[in-house]
Protein backbone atom coordinates (compact mmCIF):
# COMPACT_ATOMS: atom_id res chain seq x y z
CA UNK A 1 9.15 17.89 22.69
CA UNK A 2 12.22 18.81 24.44
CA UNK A 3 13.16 15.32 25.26
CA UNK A 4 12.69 14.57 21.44
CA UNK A 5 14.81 17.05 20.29
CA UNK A 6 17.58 16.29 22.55
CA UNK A 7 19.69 14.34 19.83
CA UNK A 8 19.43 16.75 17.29
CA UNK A 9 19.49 19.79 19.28
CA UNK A 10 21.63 21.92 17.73
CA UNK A 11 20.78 21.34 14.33
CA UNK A 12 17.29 21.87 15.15
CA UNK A 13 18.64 25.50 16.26
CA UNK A 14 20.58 25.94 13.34
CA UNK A 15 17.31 24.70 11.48
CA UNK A 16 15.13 27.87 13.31
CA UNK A 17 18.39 30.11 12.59
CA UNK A 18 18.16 28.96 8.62
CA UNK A 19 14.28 29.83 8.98
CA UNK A 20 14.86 33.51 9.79
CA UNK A 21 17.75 34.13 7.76
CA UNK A 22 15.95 32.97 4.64
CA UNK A 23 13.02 34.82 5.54
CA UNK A 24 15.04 38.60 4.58
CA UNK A 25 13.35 40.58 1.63
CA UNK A 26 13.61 43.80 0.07
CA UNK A 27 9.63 43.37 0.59
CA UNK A 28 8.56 44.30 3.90
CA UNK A 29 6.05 42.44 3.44
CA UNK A 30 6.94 39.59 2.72
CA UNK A 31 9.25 39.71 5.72
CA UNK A 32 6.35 40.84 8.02
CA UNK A 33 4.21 38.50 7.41
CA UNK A 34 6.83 35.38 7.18
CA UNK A 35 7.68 36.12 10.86
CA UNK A 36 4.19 36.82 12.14
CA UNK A 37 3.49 33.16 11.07
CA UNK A 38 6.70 31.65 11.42
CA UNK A 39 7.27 32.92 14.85
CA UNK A 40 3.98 31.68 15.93
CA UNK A 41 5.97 28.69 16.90
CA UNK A 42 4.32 24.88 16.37
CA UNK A 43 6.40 21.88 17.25
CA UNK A 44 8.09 22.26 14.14
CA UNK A 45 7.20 18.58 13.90
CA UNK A 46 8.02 18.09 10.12
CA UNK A 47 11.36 18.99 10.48
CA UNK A 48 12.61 17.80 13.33
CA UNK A 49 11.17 14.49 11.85
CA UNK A 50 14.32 15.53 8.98
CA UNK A 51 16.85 15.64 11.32
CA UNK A 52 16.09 12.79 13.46
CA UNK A 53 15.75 10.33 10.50
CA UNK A 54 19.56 11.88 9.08
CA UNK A 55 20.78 11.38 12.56
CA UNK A 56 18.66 7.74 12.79
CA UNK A 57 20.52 6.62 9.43
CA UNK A 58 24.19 8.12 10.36
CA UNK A 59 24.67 11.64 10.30
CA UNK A 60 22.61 14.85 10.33
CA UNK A 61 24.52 17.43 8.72
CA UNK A 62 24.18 20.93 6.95
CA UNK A 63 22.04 19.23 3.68
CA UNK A 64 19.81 17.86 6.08
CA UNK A 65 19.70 21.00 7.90
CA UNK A 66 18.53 22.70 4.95
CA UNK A 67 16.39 20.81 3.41
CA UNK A 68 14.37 20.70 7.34
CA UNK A 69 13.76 24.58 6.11
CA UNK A 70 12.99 23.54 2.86
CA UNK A 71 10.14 21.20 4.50
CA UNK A 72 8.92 23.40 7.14
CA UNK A 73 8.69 26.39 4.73
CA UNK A 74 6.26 24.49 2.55
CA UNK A 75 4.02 23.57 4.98
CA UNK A 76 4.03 27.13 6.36
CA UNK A 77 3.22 28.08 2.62
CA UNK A 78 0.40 25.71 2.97
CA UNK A 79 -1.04 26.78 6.00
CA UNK A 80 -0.82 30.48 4.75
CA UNK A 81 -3.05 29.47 1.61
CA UNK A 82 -4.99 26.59 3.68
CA UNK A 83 -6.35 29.53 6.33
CA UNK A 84 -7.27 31.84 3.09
CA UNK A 85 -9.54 28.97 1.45
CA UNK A 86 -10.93 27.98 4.95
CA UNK A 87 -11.59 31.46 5.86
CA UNK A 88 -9.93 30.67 9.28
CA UNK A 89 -9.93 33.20 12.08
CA UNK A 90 -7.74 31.42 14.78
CA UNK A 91 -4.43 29.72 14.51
CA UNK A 92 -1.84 28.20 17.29
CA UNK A 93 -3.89 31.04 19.55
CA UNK A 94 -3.49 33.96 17.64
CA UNK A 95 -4.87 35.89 14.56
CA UNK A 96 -4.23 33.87 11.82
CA UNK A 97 -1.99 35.93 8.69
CA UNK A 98 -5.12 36.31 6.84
CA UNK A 99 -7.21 37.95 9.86
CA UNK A 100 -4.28 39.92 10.52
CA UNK A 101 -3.35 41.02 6.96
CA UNK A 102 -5.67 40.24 4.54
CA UNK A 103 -5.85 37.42 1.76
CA UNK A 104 -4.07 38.72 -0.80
CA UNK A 105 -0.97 39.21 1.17
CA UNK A 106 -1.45 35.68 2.83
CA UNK A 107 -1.80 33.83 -0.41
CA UNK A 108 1.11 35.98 -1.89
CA UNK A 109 3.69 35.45 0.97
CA UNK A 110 2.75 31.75 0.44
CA UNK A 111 3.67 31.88 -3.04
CA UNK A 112 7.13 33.37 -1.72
CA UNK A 113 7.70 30.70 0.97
CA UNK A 114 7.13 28.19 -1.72
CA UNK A 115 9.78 29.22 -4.29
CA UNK A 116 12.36 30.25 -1.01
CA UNK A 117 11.95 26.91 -0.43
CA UNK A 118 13.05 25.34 -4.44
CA UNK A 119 15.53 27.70 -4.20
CA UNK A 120 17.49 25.99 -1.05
CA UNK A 121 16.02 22.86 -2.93
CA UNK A 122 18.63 23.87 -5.87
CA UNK A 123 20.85 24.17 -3.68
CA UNK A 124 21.30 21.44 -2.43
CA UNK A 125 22.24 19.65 -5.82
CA UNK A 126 20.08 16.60 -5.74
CA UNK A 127 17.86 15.76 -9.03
CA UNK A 128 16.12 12.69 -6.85
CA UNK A 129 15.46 15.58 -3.96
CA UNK A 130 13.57 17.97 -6.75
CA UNK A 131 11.73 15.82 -8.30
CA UNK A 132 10.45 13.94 -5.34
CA UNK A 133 9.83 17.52 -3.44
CA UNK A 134 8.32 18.48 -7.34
CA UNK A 135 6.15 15.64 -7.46
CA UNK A 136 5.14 15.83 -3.76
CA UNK A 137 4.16 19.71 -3.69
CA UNK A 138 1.92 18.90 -6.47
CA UNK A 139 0.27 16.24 -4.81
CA UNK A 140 -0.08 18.73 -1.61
CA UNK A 141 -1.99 21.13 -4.60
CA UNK A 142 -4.16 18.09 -5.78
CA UNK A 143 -5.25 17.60 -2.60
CA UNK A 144 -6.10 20.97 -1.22
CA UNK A 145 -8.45 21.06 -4.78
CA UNK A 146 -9.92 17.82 -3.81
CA UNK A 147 -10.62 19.14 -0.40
CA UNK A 148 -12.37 22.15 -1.59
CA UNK A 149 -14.03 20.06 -4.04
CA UNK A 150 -15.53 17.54 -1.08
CA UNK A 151 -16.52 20.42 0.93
CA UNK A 152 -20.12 19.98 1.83
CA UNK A 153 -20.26 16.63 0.51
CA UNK A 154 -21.95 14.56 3.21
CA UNK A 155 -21.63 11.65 1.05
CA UNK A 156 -17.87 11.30 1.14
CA UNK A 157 -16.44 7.86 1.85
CA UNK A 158 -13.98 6.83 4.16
CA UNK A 159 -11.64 5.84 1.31
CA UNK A 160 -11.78 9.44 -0.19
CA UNK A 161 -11.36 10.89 2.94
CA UNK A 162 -7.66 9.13 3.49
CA UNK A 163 -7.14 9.88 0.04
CA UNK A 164 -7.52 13.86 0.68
CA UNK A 165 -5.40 13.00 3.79
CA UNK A 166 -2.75 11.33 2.19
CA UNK A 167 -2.08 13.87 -0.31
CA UNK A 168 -2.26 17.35 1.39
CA UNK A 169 -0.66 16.25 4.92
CA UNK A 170 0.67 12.77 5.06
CA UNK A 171 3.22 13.40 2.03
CA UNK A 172 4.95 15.81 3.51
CA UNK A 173 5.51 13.83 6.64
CA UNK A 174 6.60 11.28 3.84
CA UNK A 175 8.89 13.61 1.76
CA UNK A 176 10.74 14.89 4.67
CA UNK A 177 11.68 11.23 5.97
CA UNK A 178 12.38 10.01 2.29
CA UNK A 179 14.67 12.82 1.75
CA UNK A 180 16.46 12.53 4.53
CA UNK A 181 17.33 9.09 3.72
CA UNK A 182 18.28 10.16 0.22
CA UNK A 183 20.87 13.23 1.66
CA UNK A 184 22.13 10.23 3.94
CA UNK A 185 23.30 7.98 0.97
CA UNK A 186 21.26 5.33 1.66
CA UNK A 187 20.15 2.85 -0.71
CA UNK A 188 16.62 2.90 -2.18
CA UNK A 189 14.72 -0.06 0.24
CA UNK A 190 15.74 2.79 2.93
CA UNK A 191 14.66 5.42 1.33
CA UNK A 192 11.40 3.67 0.77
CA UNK A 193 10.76 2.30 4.07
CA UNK A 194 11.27 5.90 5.64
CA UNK A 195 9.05 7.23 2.48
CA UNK A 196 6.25 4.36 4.14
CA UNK A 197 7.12 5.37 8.00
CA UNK A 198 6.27 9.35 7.41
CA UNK A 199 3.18 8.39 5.62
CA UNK A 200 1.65 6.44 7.93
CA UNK A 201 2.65 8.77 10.83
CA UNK A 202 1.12 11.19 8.53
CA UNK A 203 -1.90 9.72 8.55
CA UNK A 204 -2.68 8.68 12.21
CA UNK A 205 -1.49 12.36 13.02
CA UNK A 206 -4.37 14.09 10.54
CA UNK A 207 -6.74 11.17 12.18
CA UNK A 208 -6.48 12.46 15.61
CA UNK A 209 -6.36 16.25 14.46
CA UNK A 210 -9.60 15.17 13.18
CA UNK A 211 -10.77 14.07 16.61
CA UNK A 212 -9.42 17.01 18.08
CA UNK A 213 -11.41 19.18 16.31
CA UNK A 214 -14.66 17.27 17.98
CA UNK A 215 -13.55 16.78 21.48
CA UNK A 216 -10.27 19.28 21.77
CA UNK A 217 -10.29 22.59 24.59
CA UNK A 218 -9.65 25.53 22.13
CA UNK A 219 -7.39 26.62 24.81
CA UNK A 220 -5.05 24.24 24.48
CA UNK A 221 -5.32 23.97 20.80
CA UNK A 222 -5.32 27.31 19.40
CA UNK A 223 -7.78 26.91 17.41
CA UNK A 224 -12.09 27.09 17.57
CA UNK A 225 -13.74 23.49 18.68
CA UNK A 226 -15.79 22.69 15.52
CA UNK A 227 -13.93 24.38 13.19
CA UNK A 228 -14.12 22.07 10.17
CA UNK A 229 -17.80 21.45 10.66
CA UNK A 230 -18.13 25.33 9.47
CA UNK A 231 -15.63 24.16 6.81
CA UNK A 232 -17.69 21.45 5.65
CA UNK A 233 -15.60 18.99 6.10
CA UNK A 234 -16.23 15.50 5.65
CA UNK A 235 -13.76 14.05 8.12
CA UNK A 236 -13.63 10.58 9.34
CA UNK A 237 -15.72 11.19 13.12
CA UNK A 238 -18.63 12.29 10.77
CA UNK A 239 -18.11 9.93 7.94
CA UNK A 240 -18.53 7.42 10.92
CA UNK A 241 -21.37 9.03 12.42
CA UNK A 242 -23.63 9.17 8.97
CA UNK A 243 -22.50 5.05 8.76
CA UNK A 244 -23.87 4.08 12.09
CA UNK A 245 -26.39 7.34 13.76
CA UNK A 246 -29.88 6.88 14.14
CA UNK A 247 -31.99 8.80 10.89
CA UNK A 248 -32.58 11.75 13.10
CA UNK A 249 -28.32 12.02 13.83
CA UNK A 250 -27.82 11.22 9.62
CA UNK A 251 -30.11 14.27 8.99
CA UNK A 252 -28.31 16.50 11.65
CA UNK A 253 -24.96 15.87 10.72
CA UNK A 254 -25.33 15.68 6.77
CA UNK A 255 -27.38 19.02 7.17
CA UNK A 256 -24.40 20.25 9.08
CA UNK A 257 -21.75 19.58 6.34
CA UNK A 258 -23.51 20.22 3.55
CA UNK A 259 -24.86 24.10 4.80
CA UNK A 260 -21.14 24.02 6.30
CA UNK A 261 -23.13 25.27 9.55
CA UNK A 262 -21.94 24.82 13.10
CA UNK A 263 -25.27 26.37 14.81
CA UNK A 264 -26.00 22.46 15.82
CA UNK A 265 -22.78 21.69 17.51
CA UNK A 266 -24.00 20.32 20.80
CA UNK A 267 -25.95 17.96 19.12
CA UNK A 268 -23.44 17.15 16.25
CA UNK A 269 -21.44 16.49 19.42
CA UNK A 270 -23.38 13.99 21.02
CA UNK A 271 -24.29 11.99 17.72
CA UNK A 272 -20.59 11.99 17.25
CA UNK A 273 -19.51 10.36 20.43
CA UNK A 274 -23.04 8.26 20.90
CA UNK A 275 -21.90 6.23 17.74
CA UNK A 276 -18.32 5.70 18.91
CA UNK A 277 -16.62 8.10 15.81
CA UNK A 278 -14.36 9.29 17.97
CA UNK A 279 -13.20 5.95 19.24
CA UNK A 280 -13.36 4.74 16.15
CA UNK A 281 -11.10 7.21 14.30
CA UNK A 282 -8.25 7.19 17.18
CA UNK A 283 -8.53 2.84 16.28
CA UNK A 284 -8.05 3.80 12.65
CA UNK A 285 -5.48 6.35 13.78
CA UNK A 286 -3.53 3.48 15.95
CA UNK A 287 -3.29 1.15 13.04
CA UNK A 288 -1.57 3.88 10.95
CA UNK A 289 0.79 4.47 14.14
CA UNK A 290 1.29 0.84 14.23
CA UNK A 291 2.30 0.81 10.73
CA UNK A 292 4.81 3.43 10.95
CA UNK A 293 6.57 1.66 13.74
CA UNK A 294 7.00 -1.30 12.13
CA UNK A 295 9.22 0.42 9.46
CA UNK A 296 10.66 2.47 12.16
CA UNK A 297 11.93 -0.49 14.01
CA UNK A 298 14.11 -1.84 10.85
CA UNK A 299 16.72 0.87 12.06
CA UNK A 300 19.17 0.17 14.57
CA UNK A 301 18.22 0.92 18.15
CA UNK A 302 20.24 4.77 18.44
CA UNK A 303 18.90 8.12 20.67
CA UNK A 304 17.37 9.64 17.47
CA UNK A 305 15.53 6.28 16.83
CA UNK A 306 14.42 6.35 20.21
CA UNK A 307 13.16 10.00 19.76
CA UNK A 308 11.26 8.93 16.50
CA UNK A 309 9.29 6.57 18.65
CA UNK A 310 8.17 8.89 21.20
CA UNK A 311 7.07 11.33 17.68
CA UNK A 312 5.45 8.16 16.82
CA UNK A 313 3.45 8.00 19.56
CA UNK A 314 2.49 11.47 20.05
CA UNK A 315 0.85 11.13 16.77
CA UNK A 316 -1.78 9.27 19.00
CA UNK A 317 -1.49 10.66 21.94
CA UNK A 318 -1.74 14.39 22.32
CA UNK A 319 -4.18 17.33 23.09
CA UNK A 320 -3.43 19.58 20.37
């Protein structure tokens, strides 16, 4: 990640800088429980991806600086209300805010992060930036319904599952990119061609979380082995498996999502990797990569395009 950052590394600091100062409150709060999560660290993936598509296009200055907050306070938002619906315990190897505070607070906070974040938004003076952040934070809320609603449906198809996928993670990757190209002047077949590059890095990089989750060390991922089986979730290794396991494996694993029960693991497990989901899903998860680097590669060759294609591949190739 270091290596990646390395074109953009002082805006990515000023970026982390931005974070904290917009964080302050008369709420303690709200200020508590914004650090607790926020210093929990990441890769602060989504905006870095800001900053190296500003400096990919030209320049990376304060508006894309700002709206890289703007970005990575939403998703924070969303993972503060994601870990309330999913009842999660564990997060980037810690306490997640809801095991450490409650629910209320959690969702509440989110709320917070999400307005902080329209407010820099207004800042920043750009109608085509509000309503495509507008637009895309609504289609983050669509799908976090349609997850809940698919929850424990074992007979979910692939198609809805990349639609779920699409909407609650891939369009941020999307926004971020598209935005970026919009604070950067550039003309719309740009702006749309780094709109199509986030999505589709998006979407490989939810694929492989979703492998992760079936063959990933908990160690290394901060987060329990199996979790979205307890979730009910429907995701693509076990869409895969209920295609192509024996009846015995269909029974196990649609029992397993639909009591969202993890008591079977081991054997959940095995069906999983006897009927090549796992392989499968990384395939599916390469020809999303592949599609992001062919809008990728319309830029000029620059250090922050060269950075972009190492994020590129990481979608595909990491442990956590």
């Amino acid at each position: 990640m270091q290596d990646m950052r390395s074109p953009v590394a002082v805006e990515f600091d000023r970026v982390n800088q931005l974070i904290i100062e917009q964080l302050h409150s008369d709420v303690d709060m709200v200020e508590n429980i914004g650090h607790y999560i926020v210093d929990a660290g990441g890769k602060r993936l989504r905006p870095l991806l800001v900053l190296l598509t500003a400096a990919a296009l030209g320049k990376c200055e304060a508006p894309a600086i700002k709206f890289a907050a703007v970005i990575e306070f939403i998703h924070t938002a969303t993972l503060l209300h994601d870990d309330v619906v999913d009842i999660s315990s564990l997060r980037r190897g810690r306490p997640t805010a809801n095991a450490e505070f409650g629910n209320a607070p959690s969702v509440l906070v989110g709320d917070f992060l999400y307005t902080r974040a329209f407010q820099l938004m207004v800042q920043l003076a750009d109608m085509d930036i509000l309503r495509h952040m507008a637009d895309t934070t609504n289609t983050i809320a669509e799908g976090e319904v349609l997850q809940l609603v698919r929850a424990g449906n074992a007979d979910t198809t692939e198609e809805q599952y990349l639609d779920v996928i699409t909407r609650k993670t891939a369009i941020l990757f999307a926004a971020g990119c598209y935005g970026a190209a919009t604070l950067g002047g550039q003309e719309d077949t740009v702006r749309q061609a780094m709109r199509r590059f986030g999505l589709n890095l998006g979407i490989a990089f939810q694929m492989i979380d979703d492998v992760l989750d079936y063959e990933g060390d908990p160690e290394t991922m901060g987060k329990n082995v199996g979790d979205d089986l307890t979730e009910g979730k429907p995701t693509l290794p076990l869409i895969h498996a209920l295609q192509h396991g024996t009846d015995a494996e269909k029974a196990l694993v649609t029992h397993a999502i639909t009591e969202k029960s993890a008591e079977n693991i081991a054997q959940v497990l095995a069906a999983v990797q006897r009927t090549g989901a796992l392989e499968y899903t990384r395939d599916r998860a390469r020809h999303y990569h592949d599609l992001a680097l062919e809008e990728l590669m319309r830029l000029p060759q620059t250090p922050a395009r060269d950075a972009l294609q190492q994020v590129t591949a990481l979608s595909i190739h990491r442990d956590h």
